[in-house]
Protein backbone atom coordinates (compact mmCIF):
# COMPACT_ATOMS: atom_id res chain seq x y z
CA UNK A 1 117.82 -47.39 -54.23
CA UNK A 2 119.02 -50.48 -53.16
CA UNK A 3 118.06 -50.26 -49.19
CA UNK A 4 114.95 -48.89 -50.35
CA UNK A 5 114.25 -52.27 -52.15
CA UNK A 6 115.57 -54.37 -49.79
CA UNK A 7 113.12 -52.06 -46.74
CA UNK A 8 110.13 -52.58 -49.14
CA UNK A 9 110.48 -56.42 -49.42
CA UNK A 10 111.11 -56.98 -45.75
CA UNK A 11 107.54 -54.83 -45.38
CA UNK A 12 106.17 -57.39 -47.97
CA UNK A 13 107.29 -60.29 -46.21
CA UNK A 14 106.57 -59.09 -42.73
CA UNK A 15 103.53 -58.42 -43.63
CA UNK A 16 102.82 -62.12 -44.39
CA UNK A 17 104.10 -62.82 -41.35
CA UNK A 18 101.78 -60.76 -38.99
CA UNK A 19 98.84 -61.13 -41.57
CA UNK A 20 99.33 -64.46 -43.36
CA UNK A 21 96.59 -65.91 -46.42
CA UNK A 22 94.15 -67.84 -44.50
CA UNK A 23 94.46 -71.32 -46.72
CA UNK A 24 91.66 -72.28 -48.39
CA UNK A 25 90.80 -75.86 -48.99
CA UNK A 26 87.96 -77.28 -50.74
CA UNK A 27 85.32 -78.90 -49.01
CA UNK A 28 84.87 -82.54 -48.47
CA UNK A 29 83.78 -84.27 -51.06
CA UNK A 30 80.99 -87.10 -52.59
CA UNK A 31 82.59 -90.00 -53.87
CA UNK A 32 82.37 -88.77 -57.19
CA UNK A 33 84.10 -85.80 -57.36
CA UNK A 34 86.38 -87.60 -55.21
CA UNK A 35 86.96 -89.69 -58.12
CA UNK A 36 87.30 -86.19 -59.96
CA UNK A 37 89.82 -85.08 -57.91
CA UNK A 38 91.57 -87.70 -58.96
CA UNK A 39 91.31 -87.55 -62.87
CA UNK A 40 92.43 -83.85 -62.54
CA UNK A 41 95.62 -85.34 -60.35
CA UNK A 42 96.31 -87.46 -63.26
CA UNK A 43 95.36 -84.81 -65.65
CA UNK A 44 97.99 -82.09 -64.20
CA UNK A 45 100.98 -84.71 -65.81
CA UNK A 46 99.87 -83.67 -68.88
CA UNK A 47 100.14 -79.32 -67.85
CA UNK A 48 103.06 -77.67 -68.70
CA UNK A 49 105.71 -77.96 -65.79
CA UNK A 50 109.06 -77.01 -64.72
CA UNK A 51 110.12 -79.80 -62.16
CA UNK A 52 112.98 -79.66 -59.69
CA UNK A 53 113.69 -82.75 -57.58
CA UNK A 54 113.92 -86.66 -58.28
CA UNK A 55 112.77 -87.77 -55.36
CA UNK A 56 109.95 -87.71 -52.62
CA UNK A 57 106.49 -86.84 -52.26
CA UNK A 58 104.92 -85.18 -55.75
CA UNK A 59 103.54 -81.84 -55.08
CA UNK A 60 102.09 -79.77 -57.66
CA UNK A 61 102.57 -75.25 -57.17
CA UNK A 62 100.27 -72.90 -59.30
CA UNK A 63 102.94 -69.76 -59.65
CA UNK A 64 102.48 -66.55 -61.68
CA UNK A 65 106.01 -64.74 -62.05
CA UNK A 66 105.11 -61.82 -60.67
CA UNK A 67 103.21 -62.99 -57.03
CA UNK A 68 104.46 -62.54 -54.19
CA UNK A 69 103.23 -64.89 -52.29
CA UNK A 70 104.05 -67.93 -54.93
CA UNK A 71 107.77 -66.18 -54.17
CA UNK A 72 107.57 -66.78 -50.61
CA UNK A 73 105.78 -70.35 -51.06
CA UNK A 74 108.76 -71.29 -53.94
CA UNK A 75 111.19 -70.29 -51.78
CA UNK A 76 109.89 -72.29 -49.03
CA UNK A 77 109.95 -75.54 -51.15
CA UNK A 78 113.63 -75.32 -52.05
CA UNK A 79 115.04 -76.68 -48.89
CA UNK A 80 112.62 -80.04 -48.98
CA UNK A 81 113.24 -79.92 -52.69
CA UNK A 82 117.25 -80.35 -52.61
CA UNK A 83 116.90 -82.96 -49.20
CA UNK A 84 115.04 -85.27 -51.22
CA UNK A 85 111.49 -85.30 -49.61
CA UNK A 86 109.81 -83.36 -52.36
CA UNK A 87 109.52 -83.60 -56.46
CA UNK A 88 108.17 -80.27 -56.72
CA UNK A 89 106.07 -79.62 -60.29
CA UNK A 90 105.88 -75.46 -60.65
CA UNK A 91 102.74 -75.01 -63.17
CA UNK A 92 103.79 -71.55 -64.84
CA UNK A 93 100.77 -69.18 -65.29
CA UNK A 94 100.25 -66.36 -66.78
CA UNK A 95 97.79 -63.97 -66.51
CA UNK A 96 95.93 -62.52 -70.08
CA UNK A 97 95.12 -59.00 -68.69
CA UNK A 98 98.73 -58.79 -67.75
CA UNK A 99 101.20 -58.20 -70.23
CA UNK A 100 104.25 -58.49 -67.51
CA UNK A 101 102.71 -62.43 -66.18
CA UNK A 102 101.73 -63.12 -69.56
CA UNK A 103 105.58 -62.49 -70.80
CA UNK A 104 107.43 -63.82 -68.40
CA UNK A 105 105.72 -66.91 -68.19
CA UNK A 106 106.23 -67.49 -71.74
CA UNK A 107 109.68 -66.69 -70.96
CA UNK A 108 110.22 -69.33 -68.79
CA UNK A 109 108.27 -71.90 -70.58
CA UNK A 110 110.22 -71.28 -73.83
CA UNK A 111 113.37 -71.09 -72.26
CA UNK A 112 116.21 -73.49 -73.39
CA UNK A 113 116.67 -74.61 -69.89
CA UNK A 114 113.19 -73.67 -68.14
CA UNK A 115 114.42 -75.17 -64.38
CA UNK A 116 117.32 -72.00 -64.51
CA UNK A 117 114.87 -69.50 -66.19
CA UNK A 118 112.77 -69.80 -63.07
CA UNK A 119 115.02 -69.50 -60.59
CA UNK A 120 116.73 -66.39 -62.56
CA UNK A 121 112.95 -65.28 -62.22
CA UNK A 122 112.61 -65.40 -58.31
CA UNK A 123 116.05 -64.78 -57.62
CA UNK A 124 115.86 -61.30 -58.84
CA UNK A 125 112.73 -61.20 -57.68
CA UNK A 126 111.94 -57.45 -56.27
CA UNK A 127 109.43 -54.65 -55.69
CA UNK A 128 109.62 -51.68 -58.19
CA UNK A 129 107.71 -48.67 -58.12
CA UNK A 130 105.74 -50.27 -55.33
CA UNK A 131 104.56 -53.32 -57.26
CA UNK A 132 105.91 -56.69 -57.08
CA UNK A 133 107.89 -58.22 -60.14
CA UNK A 134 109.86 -61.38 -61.34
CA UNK A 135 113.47 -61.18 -62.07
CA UNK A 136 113.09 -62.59 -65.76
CA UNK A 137 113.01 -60.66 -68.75
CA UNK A 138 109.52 -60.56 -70.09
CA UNK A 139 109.26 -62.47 -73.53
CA UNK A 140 109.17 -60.98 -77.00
CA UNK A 141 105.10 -60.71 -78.23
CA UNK A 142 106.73 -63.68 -80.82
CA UNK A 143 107.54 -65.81 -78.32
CA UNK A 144 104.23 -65.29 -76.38
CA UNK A 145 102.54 -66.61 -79.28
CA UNK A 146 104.59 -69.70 -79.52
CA UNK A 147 103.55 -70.48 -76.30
CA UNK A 148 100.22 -69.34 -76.35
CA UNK A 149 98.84 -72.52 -76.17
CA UNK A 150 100.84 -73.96 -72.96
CA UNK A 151 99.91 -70.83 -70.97
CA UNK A 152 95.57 -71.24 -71.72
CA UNK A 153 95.97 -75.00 -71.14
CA UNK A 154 97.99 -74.09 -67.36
CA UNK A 155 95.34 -71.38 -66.77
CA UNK A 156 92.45 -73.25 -67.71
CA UNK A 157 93.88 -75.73 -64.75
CA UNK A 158 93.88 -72.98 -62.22
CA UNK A 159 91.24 -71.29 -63.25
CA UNK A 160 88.61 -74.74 -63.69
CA UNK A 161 89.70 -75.70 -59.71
CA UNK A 162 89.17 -72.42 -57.96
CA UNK A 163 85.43 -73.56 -58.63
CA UNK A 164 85.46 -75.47 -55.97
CA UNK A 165 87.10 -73.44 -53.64
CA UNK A 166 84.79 -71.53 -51.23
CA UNK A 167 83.95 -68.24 -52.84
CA UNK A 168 84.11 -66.22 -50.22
CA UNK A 169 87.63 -67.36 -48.73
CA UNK A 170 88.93 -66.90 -52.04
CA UNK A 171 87.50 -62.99 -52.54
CA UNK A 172 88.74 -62.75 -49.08
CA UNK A 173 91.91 -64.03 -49.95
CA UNK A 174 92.21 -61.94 -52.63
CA UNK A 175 94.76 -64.12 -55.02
CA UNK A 176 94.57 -66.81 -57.22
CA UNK A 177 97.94 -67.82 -56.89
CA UNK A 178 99.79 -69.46 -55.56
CA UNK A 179 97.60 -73.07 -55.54
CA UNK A 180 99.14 -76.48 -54.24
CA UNK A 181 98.06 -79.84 -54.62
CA UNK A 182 99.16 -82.40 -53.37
CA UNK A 183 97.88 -86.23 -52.03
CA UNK A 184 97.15 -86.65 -48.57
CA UNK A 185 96.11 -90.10 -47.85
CA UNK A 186 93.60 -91.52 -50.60
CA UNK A 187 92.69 -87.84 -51.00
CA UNK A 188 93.56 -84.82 -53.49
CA UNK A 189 93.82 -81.93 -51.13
CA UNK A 190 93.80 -78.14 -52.66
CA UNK A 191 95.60 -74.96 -50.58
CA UNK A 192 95.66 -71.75 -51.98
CA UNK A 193 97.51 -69.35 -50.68
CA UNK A 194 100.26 -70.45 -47.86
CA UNK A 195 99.54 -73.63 -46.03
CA UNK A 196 99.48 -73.86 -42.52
CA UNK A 197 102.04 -75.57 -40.12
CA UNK A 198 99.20 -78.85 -40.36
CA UNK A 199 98.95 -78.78 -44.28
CA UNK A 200 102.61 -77.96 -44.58
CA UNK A 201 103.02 -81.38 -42.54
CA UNK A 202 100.92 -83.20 -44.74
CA UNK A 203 102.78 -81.78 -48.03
CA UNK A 204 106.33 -82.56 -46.16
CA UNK A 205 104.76 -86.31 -45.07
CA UNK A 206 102.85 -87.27 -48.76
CA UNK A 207 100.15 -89.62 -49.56
């Protein structure tokens, strides 16, 4: 069972590999959603994080426990995130026509210590059945109420900027998740799905 997980996953992530999300960024902007941009970079303070790191560049990830491309792009961010050149803000979503998502982000938002509950999440992170899933235990339907109201805010946040992505790129894409944003310059830039080497430069480098 085991080396048939481990032979699915390597599949999975080859797969990204040889056929990686093309990133899609939203287009330049008038001056005034510029200044938009920048009232929904202020705004995300106010979602409902889990942030690891104290120091560097602020980046913001859109991640739905059971992606697995948000795995791949989390996993990615850990080694900047323990050198010190990221402070890394992981905006847990779930999805509502998921009971799995919608659990185990409620699970890791209600945790006691929500930092470890994540990365209990994409450590066991695996592929069952054919599908991928998070590691965490999906929350009791109690506990999804409690946090009912974090989950619409964080989705309402995801779902009010992939507006302004391209339509096309993102059908294309097929996902919603994962989402970064982060500052380049004077400018809020968007990525979803995995950045390329440039963008990836620009994340590593900050505003």
């Amino acid at each position: 069972m085991r080396n048939k997980f481990l032979l699915a996953f390597l599949l999975l992530l080859g797969s990204l590999l040889l056929f990686p999300l093309q990133p899609v960024l939203a287009q330049d902007a008038a001056p005034h959603a510029a200044d938009h941009d920048l009232q929904f970079w202020d705004a995300l303070s106010h979602s409902y994080y889990v942030q690891e790191g104290s120091r560097g560049s602020l980046v913001y990830l859109f991640l739905e426990p059971d992606c697995p491309y948000c795995h791949v792009l989390y996993n990615w961010l850990q080694n900047p995130v323990s050198s010190g050149k990221l402070r890394l803000r992981v905006v847990i979503i779930g999805f509502p026509n998921s009971s799995s998502s919608m659990g185990k982000a409620a699970a890791i938002l209600g945790a006691k210590d929500p930092v470890q509950a994540l990365k209990e999440n994409e450590k066991g992170f695996a592929i069952h059945n054919g599908a991928p899933e998070g590691g965490i235990a999906p929350a009791s339907a109690a506990l999804i109420q409690k946090q009912l109201g974090k989950l619409q805010r964080n989705f309402n946040f995801l779902a009010g900027k992939e507006s302004l992505l391209d339509p096309q790129s993102v059908q294309q894409s097929g996902v919603s998740t994962p989402m970064l944003v982060y500052r380049s310059g004077k400018q809020v830039q968007y990525v979803l799905g995995l950045p390329d080497h440039q963008q990836w430069q620009q994340i590593i480098d900050g505003p």
